[in-house]
PDB file of N, CA and C in Angstrom:
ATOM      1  N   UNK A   1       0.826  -1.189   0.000  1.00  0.00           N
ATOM      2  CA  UNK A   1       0.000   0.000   0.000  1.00  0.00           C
ATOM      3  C   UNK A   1       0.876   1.260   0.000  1.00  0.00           C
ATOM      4  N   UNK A   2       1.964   1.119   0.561  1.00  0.00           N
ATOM      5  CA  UNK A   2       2.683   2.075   0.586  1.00  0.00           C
ATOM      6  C   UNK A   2       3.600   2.605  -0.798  1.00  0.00           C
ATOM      7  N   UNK A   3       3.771   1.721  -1.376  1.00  0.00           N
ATOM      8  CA  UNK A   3       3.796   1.860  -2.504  1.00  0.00           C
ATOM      9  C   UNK A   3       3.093   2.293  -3.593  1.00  0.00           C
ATOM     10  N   UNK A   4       2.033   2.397  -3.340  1.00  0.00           N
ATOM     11  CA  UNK A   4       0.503   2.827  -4.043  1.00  0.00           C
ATOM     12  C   UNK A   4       0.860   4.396  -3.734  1.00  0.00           C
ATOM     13  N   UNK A   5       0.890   4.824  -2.574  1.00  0.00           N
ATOM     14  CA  UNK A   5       0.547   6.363  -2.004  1.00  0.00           C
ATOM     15  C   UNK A   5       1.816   6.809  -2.703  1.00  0.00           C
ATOM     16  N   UNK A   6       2.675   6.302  -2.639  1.00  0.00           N
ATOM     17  CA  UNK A   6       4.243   6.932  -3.110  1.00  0.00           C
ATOM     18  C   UNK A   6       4.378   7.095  -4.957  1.00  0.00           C
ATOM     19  N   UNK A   7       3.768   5.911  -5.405  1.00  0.00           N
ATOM     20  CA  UNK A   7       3.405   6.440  -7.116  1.00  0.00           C
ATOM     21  C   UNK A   7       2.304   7.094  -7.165  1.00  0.00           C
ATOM     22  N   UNK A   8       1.088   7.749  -6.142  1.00  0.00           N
ATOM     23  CA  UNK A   8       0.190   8.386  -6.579  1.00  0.00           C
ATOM     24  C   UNK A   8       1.055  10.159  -6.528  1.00  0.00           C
ATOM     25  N   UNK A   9       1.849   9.831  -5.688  1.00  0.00           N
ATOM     26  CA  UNK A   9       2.073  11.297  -4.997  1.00  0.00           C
ATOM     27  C   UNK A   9       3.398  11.860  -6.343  1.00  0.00           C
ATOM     28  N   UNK A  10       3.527  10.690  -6.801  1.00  0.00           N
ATOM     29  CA  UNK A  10       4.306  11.648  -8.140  1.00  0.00           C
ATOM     30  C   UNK A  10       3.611  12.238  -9.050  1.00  0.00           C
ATOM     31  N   UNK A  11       1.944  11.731  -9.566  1.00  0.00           N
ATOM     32  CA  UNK A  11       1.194  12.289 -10.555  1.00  0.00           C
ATOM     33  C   UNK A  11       1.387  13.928 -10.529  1.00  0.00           C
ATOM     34  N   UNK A  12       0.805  14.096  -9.432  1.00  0.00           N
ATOM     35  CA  UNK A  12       1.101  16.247  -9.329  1.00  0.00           C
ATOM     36  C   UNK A  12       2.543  16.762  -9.882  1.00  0.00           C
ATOM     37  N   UNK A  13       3.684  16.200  -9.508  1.00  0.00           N
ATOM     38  CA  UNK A  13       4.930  16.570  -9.778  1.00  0.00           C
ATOM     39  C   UNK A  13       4.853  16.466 -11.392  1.00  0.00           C
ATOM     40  N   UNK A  14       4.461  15.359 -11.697  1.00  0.00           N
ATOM     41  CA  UNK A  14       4.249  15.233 -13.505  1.00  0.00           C
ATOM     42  C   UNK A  14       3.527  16.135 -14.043  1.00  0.00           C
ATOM     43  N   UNK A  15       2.445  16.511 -13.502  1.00  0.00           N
ATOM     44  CA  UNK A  15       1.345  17.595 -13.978  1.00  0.00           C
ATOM     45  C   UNK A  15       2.510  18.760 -14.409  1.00  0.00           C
ATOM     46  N   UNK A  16       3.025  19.268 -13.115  1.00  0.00           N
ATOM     47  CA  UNK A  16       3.757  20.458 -12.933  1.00  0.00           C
ATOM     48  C   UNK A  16       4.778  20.241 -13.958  1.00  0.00           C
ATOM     49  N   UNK A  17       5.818  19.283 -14.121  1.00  0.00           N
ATOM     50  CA  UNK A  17       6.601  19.812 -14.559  1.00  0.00           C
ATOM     51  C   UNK A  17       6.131  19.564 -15.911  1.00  0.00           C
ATOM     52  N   UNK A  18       4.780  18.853 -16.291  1.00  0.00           N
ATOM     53  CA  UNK A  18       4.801  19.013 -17.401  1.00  0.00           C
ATOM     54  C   UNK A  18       3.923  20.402 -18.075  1.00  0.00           C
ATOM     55  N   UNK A  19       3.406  20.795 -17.527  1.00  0.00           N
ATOM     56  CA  UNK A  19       2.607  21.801 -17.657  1.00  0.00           C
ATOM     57  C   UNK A  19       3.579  23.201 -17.795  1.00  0.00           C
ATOM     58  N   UNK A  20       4.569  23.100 -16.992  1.00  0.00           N
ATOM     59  CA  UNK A  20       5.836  24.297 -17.429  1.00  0.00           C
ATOM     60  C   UNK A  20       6.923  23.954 -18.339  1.00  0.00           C
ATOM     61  N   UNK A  21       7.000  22.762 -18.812  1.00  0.00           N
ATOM     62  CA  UNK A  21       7.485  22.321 -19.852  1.00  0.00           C
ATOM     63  C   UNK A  21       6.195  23.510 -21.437  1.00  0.00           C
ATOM     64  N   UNK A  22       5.408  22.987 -21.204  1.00  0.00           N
ATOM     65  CA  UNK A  22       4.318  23.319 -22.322  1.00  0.00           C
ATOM     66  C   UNK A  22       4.297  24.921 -22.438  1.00  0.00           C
ATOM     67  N   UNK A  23       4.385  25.389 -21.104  1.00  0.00           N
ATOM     68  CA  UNK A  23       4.171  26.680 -21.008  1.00  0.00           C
ATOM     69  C   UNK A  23       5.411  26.997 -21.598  1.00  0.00           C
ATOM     70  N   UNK A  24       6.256  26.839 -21.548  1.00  0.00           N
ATOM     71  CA  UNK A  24       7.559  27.325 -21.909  1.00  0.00           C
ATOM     72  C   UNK A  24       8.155  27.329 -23.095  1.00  0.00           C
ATOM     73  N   UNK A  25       7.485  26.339 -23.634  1.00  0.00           N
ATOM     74  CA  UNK A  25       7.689  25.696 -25.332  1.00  0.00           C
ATOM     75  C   UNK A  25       6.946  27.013 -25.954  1.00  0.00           C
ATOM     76  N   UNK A  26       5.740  26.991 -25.339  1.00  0.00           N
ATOM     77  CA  UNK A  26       4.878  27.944 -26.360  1.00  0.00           C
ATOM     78  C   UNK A  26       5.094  29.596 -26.368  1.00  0.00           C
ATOM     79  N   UNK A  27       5.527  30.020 -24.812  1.00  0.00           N
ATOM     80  CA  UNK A  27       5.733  31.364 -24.412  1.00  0.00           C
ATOM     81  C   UNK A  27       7.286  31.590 -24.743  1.00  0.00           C
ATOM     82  N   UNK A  28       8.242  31.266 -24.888  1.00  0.00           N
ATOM     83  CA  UNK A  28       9.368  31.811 -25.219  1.00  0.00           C
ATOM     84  C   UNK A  28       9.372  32.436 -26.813  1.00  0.00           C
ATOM     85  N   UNK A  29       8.675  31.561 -27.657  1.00  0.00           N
ATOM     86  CA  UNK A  29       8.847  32.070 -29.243  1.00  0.00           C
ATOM     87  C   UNK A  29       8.248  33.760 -28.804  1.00  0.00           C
ATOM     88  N   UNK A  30       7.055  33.219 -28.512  1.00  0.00           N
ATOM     89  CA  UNK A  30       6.383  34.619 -28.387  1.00  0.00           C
ATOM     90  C   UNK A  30       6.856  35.906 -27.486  1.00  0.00           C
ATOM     91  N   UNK A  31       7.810  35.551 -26.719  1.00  0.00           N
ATOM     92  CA  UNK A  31       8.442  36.501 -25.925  1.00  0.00           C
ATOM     93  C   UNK A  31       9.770  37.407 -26.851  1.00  0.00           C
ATOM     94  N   UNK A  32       9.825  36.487 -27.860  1.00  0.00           N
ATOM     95  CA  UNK A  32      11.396  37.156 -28.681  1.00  0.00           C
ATOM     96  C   UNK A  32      10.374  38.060 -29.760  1.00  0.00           C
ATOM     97  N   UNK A  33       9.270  37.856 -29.737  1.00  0.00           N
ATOM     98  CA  UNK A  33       8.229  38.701 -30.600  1.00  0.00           C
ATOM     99  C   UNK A  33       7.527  39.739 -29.937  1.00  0.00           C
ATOM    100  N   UNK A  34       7.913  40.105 -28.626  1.00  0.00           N
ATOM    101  CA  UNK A  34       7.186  41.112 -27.790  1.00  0.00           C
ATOM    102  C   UNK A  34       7.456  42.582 -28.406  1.00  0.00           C
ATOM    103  N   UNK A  35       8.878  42.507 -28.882  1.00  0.00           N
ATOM    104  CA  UNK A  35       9.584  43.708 -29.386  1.00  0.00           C
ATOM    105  C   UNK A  35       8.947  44.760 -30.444  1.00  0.00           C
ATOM    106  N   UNK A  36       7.836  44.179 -30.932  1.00  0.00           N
ATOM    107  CA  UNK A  36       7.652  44.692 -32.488  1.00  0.00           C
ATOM    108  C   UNK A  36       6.058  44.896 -31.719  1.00  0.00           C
ATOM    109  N   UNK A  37       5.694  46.529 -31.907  1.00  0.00           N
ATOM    110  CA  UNK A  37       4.499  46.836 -30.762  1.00  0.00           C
ATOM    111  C   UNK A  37       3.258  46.191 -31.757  1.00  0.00           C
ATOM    112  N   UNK A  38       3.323  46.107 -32.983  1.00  0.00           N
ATOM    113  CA  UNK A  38       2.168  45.367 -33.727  1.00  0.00           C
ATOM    114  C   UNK A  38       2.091  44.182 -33.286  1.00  0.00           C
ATOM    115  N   UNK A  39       3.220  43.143 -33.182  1.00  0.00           N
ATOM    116  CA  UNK A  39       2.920  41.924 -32.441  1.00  0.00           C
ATOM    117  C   UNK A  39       2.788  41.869 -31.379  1.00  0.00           C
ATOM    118  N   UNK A  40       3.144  42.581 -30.534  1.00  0.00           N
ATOM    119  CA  UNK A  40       2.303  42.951 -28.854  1.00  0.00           C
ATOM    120  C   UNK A  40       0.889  43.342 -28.924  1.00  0.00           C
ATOM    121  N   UNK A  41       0.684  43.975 -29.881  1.00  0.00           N
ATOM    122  CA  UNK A  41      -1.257  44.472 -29.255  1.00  0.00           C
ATOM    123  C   UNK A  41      -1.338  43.437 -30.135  1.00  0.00           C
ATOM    124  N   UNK A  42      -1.213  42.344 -31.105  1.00  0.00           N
ATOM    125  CA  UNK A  42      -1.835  41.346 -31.200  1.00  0.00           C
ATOM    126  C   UNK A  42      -2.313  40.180 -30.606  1.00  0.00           C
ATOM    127  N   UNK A  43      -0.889  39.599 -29.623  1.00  0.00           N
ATOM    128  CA  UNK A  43      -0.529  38.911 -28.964  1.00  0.00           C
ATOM    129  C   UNK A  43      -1.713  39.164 -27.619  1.00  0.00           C
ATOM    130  N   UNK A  44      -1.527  40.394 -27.302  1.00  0.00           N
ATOM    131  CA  UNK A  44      -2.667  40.799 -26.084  1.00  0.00           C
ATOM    132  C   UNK A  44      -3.981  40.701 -26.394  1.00  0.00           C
ATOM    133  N   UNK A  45      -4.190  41.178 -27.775  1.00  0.00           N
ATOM    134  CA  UNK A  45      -5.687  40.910 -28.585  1.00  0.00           C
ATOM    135  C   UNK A  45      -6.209  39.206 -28.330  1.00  0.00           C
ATOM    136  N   UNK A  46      -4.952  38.339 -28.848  1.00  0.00           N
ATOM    137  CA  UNK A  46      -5.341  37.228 -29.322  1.00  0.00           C
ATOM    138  C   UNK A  46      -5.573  36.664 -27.859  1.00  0.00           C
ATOM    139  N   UNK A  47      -5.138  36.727 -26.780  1.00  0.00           N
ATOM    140  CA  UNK A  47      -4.433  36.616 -25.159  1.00  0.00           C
ATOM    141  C   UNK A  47      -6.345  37.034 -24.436  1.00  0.00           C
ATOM    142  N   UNK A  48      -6.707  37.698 -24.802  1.00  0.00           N
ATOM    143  CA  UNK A  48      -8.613  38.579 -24.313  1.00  0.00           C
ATOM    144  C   UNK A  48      -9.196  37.622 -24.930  1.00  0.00           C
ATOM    145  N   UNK A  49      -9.143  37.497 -26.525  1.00  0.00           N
ATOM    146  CA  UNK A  49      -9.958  37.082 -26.800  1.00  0.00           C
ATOM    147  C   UNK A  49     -10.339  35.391 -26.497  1.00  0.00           C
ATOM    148  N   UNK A  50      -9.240  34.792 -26.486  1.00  0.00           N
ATOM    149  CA  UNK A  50      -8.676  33.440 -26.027  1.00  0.00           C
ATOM    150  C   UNK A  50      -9.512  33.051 -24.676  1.00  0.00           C
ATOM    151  N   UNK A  51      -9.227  34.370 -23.935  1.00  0.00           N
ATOM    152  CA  UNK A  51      -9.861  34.301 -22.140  1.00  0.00           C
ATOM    153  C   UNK A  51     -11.214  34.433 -22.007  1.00  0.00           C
ATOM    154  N   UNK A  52     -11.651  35.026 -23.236  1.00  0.00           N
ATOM    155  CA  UNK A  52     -13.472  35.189 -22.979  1.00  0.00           C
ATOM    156  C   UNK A  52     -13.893  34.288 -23.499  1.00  0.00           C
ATOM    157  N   UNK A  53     -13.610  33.533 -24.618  1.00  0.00           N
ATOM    158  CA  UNK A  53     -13.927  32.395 -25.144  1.00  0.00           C
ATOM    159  C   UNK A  53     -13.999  31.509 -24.351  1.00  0.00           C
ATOM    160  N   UNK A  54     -13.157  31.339 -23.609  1.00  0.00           N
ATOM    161  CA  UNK A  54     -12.916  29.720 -22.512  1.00  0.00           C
ATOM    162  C   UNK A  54     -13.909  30.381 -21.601  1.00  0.00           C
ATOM    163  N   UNK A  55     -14.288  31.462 -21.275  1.00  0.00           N
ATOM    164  CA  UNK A  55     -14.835  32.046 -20.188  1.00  0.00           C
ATOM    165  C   UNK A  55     -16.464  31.713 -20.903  1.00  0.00           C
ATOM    166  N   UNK A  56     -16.675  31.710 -21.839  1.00  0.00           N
ATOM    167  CA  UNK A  56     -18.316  31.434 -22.442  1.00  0.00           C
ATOM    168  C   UNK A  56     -18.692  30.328 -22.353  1.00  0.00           C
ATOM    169  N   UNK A  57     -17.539  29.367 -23.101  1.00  0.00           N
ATOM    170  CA  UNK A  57     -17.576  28.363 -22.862  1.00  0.00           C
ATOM    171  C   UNK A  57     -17.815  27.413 -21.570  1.00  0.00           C
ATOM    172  N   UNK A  58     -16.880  27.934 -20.704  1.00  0.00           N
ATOM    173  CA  UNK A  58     -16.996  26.984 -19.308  1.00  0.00           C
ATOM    174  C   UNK A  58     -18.346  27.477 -18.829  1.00  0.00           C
ATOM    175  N   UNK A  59     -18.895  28.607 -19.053  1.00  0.00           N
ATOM    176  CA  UNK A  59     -19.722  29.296 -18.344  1.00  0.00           C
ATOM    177  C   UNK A  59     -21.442  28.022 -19.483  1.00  0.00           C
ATOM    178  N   UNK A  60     -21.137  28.150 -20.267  1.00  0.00           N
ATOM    179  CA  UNK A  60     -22.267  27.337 -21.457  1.00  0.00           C
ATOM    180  C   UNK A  60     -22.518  26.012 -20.781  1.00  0.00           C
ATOM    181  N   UNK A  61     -21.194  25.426 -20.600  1.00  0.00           N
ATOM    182  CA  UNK A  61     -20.977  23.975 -19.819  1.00  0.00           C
ATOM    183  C   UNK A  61     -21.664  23.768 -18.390  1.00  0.00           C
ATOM    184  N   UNK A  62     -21.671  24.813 -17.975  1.00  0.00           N
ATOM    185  CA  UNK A  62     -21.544  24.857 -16.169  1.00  0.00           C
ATOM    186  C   UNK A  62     -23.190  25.064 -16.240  1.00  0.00           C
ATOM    187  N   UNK A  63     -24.046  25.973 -16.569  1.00  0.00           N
ATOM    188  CA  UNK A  63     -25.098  26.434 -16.322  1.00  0.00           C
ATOM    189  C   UNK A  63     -26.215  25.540 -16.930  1.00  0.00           C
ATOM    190  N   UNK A  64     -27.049  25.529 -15.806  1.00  0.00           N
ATOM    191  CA  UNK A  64     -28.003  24.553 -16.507  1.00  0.00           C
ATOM    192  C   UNK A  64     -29.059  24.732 -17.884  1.00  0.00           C
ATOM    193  N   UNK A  65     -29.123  24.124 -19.303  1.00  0.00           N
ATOM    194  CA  UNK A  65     -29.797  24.177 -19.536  1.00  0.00           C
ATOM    195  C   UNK A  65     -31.725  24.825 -19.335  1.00  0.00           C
ATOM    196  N   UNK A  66     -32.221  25.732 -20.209  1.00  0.00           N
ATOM    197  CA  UNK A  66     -33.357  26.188 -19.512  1.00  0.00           C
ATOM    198  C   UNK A  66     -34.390  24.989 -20.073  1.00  0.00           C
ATOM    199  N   UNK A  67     -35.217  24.433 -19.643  1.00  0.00           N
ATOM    200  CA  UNK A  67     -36.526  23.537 -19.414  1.00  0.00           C
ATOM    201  C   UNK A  67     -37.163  24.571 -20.693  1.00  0.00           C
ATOM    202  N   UNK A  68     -37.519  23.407 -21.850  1.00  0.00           N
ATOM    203  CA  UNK A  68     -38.618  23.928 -23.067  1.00  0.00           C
ATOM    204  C   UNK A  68     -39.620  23.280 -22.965  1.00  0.00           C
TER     205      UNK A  68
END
């Protein structure tokens, strides 16, 4: 059993480092592109619009259906 708790307790560590692995892959290109102010207010454009979308979405998912 103890063995059980000790491979569960690595899953989170995997999450993490894989999740800043991903983050990092994707945010560095875009960081050597911050320089050029057209690709910054895009980047921030694309960055809003990205956040309200997931934000409609989760919000579409979450709320109950209305009764027809």
């Amino acid at each position: 059993m103890k063995d059980f708790f000790l491979n569960v307790t690595r899953y989170p560590r995997y999450l993490v480092a894989f999740s800043l692995g991903v983050f990092n892959s994707v945010l560095e290109p875009l960081a050597k592109r911050r320089s050029n102010p057209v690709t910054a207010v895009a980047l921030v454009g694309a960055l809003v619009s990205g956040m309200i979308s997931l934000s409609l979405v989760l919000r579409a998912m979450v709320t109950p259906a209305p009764l027809a």
